[in-house]
Protein backbone atom coordinates (compact mmCIF):
# COMPACT_ATOMS: atom_id res chain seq x y z
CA UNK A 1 -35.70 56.37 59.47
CA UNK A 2 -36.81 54.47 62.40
CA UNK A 3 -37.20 50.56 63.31
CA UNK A 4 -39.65 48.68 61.40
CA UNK A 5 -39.43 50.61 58.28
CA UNK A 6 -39.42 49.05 54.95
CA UNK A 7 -36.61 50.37 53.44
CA UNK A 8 -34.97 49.63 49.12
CA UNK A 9 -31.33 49.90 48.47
CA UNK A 10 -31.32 53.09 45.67
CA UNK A 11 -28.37 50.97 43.85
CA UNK A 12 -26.89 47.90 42.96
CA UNK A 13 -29.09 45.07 43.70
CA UNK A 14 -32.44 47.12 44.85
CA UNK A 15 -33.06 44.35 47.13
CA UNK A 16 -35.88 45.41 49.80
CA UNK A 17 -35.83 44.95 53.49
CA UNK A 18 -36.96 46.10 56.79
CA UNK A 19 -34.89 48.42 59.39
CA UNK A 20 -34.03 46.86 62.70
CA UNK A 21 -32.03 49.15 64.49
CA UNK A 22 -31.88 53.10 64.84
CA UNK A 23 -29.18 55.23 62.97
CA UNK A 24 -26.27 55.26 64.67
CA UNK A 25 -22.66 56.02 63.30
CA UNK A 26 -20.78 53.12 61.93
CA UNK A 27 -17.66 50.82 63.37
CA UNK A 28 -14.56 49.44 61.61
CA UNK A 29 -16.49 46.11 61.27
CA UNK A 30 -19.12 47.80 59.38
CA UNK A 31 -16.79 49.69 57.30
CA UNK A 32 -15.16 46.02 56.62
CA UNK A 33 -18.82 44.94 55.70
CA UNK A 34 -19.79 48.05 53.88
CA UNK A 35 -16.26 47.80 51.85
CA UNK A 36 -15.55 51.37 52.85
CA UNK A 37 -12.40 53.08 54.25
CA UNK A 38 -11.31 51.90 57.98
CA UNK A 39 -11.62 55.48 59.58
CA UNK A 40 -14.52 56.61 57.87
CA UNK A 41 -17.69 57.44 59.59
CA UNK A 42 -21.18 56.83 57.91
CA UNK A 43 -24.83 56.96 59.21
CA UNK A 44 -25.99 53.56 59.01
CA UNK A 45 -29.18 50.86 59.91
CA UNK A 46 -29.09 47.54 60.09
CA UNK A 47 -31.82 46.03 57.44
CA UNK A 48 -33.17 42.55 57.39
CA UNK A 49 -33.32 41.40 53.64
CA UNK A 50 -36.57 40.29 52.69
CA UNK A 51 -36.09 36.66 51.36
CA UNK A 52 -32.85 36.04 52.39
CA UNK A 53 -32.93 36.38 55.60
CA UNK A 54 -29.83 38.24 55.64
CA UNK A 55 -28.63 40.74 58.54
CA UNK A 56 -26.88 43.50 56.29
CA UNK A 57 -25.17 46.85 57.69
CA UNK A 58 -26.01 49.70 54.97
CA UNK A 59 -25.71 53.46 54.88
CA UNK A 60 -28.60 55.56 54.98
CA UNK A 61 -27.84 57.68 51.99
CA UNK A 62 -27.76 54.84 49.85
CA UNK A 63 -31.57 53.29 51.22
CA UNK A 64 -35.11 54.40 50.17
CA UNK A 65 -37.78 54.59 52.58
CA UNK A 66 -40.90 53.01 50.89
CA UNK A 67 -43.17 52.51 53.81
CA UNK A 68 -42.89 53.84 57.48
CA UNK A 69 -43.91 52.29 60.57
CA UNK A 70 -46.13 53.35 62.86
């Protein structure tokens, strides 16, 4: 998963978006964000939400890659 792929959450809302930063291990804030324990450590991406406009933080295990970049 690299930057400028479009990416679809694999639960909840299935909202689609597009990747805008590399994988890199998460921080307490995005733990906050994610809703996930305060010491844990997850591989995550930020993704821009198609539509909304919205910056969100999500894991990688929980994203589908539907398109890569080039």
């Amino acid at each position: 998963m690299k930057v400028g792929d479009l990416v679809k959450e694999n639960w909840g809302l299935k909202r689609v978006g597009v990747v805008l930063s590399s994988i890199r291990c998460s921080t307490a804030r995005d733990n906050w964000k994610m809703g996930v324990m305060y010491g844990d450590v997850h591989p995550v991406v930020d993704v821009l939400i198609s539509g909304t406009g919205e910056k969100a933080v999500c894991d990688i295990d929980q994203l589908e890659l539907l398109n890569e970049s080039r």
